[in-house]
N, C-alpha and C. Protein backbone atom coordinates (compact mmCIF):
# COMPACT_ATOMS: atom_id res chain seq x y z
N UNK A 1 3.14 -10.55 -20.33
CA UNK A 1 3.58 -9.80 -19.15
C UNK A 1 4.71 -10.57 -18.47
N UNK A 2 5.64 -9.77 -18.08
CA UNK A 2 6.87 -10.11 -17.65
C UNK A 2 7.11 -9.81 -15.99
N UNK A 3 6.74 -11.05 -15.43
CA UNK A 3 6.95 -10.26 -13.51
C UNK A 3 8.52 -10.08 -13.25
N UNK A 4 8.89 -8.93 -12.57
CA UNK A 4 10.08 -8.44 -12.76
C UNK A 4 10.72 -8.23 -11.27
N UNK A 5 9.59 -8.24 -10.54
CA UNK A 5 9.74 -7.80 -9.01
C UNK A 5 8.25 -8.44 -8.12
N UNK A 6 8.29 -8.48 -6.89
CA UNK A 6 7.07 -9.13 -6.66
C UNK A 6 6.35 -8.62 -6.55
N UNK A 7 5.14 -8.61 -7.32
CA UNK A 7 3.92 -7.71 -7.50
C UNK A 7 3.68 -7.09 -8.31
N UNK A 8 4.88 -6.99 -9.19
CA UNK A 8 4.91 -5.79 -10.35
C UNK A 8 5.36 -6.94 -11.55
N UNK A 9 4.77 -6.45 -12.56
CA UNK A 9 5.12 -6.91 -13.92
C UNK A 9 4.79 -5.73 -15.10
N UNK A 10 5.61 -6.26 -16.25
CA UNK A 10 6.21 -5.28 -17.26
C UNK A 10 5.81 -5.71 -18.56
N UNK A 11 4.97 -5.01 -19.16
CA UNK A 11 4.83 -5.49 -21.36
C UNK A 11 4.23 -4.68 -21.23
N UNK A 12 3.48 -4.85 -22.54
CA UNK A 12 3.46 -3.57 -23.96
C UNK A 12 1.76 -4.37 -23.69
N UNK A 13 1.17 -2.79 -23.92
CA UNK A 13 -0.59 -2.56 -23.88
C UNK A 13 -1.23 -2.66 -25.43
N UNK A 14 -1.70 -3.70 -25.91
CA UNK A 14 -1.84 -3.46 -27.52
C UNK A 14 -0.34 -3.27 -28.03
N UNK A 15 0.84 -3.51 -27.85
CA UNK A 15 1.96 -3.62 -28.75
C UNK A 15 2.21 -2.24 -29.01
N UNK A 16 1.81 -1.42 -28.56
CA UNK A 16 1.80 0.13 -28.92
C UNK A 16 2.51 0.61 -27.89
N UNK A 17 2.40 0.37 -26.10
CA UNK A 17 3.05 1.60 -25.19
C UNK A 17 3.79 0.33 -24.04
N UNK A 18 4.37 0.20 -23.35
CA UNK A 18 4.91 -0.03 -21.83
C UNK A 18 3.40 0.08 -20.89
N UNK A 19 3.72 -1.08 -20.52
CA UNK A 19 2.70 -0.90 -19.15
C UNK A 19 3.43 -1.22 -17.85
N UNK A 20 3.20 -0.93 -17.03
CA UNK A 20 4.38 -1.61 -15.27
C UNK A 20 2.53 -1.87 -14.47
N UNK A 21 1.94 -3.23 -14.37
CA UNK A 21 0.87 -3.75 -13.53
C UNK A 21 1.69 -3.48 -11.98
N UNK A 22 1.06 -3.40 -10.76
CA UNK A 22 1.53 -2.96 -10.09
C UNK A 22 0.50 -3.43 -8.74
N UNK A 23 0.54 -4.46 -8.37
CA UNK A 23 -0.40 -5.33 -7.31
C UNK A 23 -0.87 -4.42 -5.66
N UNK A 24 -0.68 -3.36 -5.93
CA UNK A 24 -0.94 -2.46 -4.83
C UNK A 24 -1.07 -0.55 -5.06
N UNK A 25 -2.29 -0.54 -4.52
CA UNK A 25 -2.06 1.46 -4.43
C UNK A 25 -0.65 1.69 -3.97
N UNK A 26 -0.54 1.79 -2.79
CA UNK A 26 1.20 2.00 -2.33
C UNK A 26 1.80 2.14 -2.74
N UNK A 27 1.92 0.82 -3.44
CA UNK A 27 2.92 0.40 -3.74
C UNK A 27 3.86 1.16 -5.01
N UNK A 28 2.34 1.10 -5.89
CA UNK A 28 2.52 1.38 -6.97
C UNK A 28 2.87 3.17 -6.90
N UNK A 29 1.96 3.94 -5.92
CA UNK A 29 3.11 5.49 -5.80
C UNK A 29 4.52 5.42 -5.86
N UNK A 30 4.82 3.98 -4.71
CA UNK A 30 6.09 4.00 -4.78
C UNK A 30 6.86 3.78 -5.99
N UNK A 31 6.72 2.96 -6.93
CA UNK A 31 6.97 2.49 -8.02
C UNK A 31 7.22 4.04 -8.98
N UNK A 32 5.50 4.79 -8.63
CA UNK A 32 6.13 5.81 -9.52
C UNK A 32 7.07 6.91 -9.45
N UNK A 33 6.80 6.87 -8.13
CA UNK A 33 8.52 7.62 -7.69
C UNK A 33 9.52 7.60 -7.69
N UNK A 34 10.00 6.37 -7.59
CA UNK A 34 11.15 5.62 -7.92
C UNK A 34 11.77 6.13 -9.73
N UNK A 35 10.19 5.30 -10.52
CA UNK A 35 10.67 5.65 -11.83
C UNK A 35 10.91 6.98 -12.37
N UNK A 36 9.99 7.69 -11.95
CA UNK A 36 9.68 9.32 -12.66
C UNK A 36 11.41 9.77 -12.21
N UNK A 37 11.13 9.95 -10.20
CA UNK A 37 12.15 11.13 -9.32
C UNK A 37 13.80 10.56 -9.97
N UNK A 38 13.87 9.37 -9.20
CA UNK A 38 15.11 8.36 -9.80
C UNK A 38 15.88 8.17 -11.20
N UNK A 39 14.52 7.80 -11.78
CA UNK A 39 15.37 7.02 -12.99
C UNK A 39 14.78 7.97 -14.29
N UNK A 40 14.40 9.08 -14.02
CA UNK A 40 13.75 10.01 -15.26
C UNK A 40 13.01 9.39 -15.97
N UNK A 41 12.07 8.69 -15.42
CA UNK A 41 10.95 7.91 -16.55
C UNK A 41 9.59 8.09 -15.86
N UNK A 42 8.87 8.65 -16.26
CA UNK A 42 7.85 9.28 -15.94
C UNK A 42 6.98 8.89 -16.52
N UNK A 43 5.56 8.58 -16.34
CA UNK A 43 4.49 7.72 -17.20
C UNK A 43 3.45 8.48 -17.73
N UNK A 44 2.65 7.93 -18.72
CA UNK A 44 1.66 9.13 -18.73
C UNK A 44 0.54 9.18 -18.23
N UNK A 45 -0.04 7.76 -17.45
CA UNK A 45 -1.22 7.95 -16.88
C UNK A 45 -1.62 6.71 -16.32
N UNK A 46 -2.45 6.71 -15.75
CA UNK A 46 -2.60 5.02 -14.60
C UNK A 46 -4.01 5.35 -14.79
N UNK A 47 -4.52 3.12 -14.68
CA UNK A 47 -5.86 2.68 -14.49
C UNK A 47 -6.21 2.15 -13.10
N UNK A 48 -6.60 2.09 -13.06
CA UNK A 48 -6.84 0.73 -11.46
C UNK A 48 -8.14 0.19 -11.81
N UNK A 49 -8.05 -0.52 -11.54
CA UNK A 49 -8.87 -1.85 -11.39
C UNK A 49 -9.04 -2.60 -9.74
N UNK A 50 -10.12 -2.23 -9.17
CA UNK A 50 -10.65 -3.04 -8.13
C UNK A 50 -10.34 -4.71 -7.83
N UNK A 51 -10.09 -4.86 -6.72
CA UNK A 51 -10.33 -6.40 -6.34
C UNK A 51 -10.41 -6.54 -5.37
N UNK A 52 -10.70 -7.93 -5.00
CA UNK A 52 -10.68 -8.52 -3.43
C UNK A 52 -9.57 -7.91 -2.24
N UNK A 53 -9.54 -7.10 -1.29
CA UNK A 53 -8.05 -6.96 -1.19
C UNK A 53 -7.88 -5.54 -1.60
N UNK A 54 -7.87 -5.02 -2.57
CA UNK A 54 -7.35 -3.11 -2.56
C UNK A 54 -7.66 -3.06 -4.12
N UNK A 55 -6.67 -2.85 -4.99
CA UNK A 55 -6.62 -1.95 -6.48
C UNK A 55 -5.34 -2.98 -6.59
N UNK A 56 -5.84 -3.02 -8.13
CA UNK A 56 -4.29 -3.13 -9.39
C UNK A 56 -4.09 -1.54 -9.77
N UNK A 57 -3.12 -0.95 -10.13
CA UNK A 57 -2.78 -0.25 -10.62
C UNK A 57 -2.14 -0.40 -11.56
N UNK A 58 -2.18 0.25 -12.79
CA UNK A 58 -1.36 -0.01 -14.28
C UNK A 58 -0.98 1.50 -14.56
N UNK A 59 0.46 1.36 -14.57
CA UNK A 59 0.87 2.55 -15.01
C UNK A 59 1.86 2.83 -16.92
N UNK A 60 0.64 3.45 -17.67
CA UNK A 60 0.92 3.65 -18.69
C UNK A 60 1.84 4.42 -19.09
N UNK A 61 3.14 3.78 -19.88
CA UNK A 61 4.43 4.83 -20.37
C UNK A 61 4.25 5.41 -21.35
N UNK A 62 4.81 6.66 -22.30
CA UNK A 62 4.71 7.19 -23.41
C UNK A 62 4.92 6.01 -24.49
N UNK A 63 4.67 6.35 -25.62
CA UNK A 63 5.40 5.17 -26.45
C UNK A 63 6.78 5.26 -26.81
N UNK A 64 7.54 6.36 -26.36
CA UNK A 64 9.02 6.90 -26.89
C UNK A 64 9.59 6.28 -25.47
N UNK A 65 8.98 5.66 -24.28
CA UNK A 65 9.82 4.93 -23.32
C UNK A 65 10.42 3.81 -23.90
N UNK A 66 10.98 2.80 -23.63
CA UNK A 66 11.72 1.18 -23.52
C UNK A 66 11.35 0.67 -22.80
N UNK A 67 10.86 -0.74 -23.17
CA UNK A 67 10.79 -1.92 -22.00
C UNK A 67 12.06 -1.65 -21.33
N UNK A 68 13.14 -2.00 -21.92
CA UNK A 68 14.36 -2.71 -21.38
C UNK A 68 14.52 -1.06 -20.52
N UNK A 69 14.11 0.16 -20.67
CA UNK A 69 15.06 1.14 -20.13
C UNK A 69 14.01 0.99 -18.29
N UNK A 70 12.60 0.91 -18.56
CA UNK A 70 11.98 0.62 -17.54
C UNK A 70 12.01 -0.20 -16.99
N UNK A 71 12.24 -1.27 -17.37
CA UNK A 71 13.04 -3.09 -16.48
C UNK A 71 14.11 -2.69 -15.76
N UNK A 72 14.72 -1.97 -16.58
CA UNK A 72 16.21 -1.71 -15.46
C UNK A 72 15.99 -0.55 -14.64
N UNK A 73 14.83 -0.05 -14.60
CA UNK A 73 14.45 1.17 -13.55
C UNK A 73 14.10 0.50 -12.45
N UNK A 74 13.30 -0.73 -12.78
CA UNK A 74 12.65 -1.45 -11.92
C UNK A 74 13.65 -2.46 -11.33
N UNK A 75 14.48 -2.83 -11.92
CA UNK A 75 15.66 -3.98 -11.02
C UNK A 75 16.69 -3.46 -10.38
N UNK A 76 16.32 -2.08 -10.21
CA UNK A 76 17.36 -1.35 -9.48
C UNK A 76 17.30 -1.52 -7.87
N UNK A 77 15.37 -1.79 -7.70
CA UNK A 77 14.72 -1.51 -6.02
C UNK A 77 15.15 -3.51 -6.29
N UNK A 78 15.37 -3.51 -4.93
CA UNK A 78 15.52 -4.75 -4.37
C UNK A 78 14.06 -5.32 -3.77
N UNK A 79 13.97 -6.68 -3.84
CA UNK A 79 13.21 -7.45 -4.36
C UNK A 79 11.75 -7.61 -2.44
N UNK A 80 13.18 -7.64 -1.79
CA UNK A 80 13.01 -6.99 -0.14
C UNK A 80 12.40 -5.72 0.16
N UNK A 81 12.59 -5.13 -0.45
CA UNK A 81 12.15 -3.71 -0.35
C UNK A 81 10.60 -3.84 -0.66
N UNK A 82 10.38 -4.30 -2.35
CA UNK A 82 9.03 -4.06 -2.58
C UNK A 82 7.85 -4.88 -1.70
N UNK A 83 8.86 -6.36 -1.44
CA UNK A 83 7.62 -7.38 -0.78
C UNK A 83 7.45 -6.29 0.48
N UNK A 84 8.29 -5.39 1.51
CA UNK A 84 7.98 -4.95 2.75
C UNK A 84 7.23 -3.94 2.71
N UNK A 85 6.98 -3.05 1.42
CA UNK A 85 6.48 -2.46 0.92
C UNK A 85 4.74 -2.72 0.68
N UNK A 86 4.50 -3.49 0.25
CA UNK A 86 3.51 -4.31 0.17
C UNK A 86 2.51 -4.65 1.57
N UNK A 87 3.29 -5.59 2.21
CA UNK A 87 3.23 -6.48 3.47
C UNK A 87 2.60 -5.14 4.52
N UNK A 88 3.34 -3.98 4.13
CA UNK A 88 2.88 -3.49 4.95
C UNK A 88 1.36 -2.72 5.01
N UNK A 89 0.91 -3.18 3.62
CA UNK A 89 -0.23 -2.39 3.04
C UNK A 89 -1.35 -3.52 3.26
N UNK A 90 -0.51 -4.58 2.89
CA UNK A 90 -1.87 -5.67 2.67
C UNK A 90 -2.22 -6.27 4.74
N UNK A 91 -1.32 -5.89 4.82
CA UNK A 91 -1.37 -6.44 6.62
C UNK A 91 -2.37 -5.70 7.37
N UNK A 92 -2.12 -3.92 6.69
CA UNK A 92 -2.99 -3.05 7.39
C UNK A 92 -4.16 -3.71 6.88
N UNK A 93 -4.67 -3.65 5.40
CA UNK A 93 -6.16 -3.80 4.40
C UNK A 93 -6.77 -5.53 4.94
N UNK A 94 -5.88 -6.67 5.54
CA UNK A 94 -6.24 -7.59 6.25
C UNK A 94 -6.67 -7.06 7.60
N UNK A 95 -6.46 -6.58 8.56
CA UNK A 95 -7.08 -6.09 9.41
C UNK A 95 -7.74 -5.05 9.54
N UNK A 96 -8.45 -4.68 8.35
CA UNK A 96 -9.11 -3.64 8.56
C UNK A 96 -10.20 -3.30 9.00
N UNK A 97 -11.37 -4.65 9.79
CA UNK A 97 -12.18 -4.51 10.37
C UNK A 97 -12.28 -5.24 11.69
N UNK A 98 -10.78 -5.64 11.94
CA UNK A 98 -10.94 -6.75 13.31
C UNK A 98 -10.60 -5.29 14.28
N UNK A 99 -10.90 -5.01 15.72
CA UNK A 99 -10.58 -4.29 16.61
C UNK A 99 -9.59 -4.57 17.17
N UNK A 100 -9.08 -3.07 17.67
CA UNK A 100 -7.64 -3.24 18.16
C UNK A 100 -7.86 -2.79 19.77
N UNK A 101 -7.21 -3.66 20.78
CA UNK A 101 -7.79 -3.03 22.18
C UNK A 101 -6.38 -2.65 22.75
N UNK A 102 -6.51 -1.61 23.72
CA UNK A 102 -5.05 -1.88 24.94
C UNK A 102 -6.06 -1.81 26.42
N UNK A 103 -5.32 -2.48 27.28
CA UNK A 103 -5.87 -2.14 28.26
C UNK A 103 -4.55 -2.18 29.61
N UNK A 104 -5.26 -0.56 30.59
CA UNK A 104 -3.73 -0.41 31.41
C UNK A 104 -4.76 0.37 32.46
N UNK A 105 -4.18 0.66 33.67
CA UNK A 105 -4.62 1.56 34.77
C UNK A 105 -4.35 2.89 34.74
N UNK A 106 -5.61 3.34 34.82
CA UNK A 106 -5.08 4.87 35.29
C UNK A 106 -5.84 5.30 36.74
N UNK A 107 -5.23 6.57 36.77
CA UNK A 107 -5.61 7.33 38.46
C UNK A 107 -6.37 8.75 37.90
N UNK A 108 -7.86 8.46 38.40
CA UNK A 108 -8.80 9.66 37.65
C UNK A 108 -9.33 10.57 39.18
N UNK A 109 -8.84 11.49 39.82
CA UNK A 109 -9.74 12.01 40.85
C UNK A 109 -9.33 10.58 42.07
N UNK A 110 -7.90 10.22 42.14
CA UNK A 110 -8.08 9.75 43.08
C UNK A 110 -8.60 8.58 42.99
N UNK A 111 -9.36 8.14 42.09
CA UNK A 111 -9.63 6.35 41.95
C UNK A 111 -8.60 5.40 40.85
N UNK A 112 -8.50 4.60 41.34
CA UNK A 112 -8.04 3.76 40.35
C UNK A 112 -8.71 3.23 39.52
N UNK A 113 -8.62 2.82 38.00
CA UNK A 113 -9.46 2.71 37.16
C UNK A 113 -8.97 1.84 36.55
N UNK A 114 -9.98 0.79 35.77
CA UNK A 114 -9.27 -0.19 34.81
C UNK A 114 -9.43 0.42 33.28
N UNK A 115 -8.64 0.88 32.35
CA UNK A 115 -8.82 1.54 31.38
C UNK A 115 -8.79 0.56 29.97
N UNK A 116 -9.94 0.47 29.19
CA UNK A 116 -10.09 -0.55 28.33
C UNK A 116 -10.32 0.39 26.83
N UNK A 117 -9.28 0.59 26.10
CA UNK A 117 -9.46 1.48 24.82
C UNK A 117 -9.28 0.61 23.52
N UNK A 118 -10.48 0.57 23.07
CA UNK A 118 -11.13 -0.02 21.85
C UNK A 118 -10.90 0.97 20.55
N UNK A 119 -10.05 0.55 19.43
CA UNK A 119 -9.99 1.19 18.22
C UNK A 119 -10.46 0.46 17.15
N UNK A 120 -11.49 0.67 16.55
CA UNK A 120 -12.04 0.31 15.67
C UNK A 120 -11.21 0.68 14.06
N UNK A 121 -10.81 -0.20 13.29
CA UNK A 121 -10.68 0.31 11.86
C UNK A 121 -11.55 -0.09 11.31
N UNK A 122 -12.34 0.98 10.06
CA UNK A 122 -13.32 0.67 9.56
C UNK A 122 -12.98 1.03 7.92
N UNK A 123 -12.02 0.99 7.60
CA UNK A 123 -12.02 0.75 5.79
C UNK A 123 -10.22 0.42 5.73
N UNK A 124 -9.72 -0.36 4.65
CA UNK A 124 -8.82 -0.34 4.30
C UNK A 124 -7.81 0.37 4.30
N UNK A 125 -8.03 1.69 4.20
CA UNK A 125 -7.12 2.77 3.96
C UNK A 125 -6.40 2.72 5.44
N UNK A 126 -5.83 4.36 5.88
CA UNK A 126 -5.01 4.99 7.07
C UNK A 126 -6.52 5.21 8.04
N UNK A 127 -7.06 5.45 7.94
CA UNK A 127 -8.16 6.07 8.48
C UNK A 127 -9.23 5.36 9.75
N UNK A 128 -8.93 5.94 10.78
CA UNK A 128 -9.62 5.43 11.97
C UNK A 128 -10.41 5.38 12.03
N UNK A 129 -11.24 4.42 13.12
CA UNK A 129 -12.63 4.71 13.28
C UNK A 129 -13.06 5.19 14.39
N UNK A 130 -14.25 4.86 15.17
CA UNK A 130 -14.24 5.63 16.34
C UNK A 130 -13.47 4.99 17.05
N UNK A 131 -13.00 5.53 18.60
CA UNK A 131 -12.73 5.66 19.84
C UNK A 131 -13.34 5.84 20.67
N UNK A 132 -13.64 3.98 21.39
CA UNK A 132 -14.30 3.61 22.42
C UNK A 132 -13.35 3.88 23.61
N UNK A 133 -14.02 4.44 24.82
CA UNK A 133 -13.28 4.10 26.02
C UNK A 133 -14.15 3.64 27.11
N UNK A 134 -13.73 2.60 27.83
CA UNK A 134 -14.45 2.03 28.93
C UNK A 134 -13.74 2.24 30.18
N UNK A 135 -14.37 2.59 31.22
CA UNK A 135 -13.97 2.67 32.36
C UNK A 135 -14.40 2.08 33.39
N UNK A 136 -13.80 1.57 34.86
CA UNK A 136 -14.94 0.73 35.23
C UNK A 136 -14.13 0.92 36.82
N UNK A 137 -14.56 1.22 37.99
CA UNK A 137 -13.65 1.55 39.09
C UNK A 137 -13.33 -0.11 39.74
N UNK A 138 -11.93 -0.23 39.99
CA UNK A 138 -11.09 -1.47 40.30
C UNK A 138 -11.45 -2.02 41.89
């Protein structure tokens, strides 16, 4: 396996097809969009594999693709792009169970209030959890 970009690396599955490993879900959509929409190389099917942290993704090429034509699909995205790409996935999936608070005043009926809003993330993904609100008169 050949790392080609950060996170992503490139060889042949059994010597038979192209593989592009791909160190993120995200990421790796992005990857396939890039290759398929962009560069007309389109794959025929992806594995993932679990880990600490999110999914590998492996995206399998026909055998009538090229290393070299998919390397240069892939050295086209800049190297910046994919790490921010990433960063921004693994930053969310690192905080995905610490709480997020704001706290500000509001005016409810005439009282002033100290407003304390608690957001819970509770899995890796986009997906919220509940919405605490505390109120408490100032």
């Amino acid at each position: 396996m050949k790392q080609v970009l950060p996170h992503i690396q490139i060889g042949l599955h059994n010597d038979e097809h192209v593989i592009v490993v791909v160190g993120d879900y995200e990421l790796a959509d992005f990857i396939e969009d890039h290759l398929g929409d962009d560069c007309d190389l389109p794959y025929d099917y992806r594995t993932t594999a679990e880990r600490l942290g999110g999914e590998i993704v492996t995206l399998h090429f026909p055998e009538s693709a090229l290393l070299q034509e998919i390397e240069g699909g892939l050295t086209k995205l800049s190297s910046d792009e994919v790490e921010g790409i990433y960063r921004l996935t693994t930053n969310r999936e690192h905080d995905s169970h610490r709480p997020e608070a704001a706290i500000g005043r509001v005016k409810i009926c005439g009282q002033v209030c100290s407003l304390l809003v608690l957001s819970v993330l509770v899995s890796n993904r986009l997906a919220r959890g509940h919405l605490v609100v505390f109120m408490a008169k100032v």
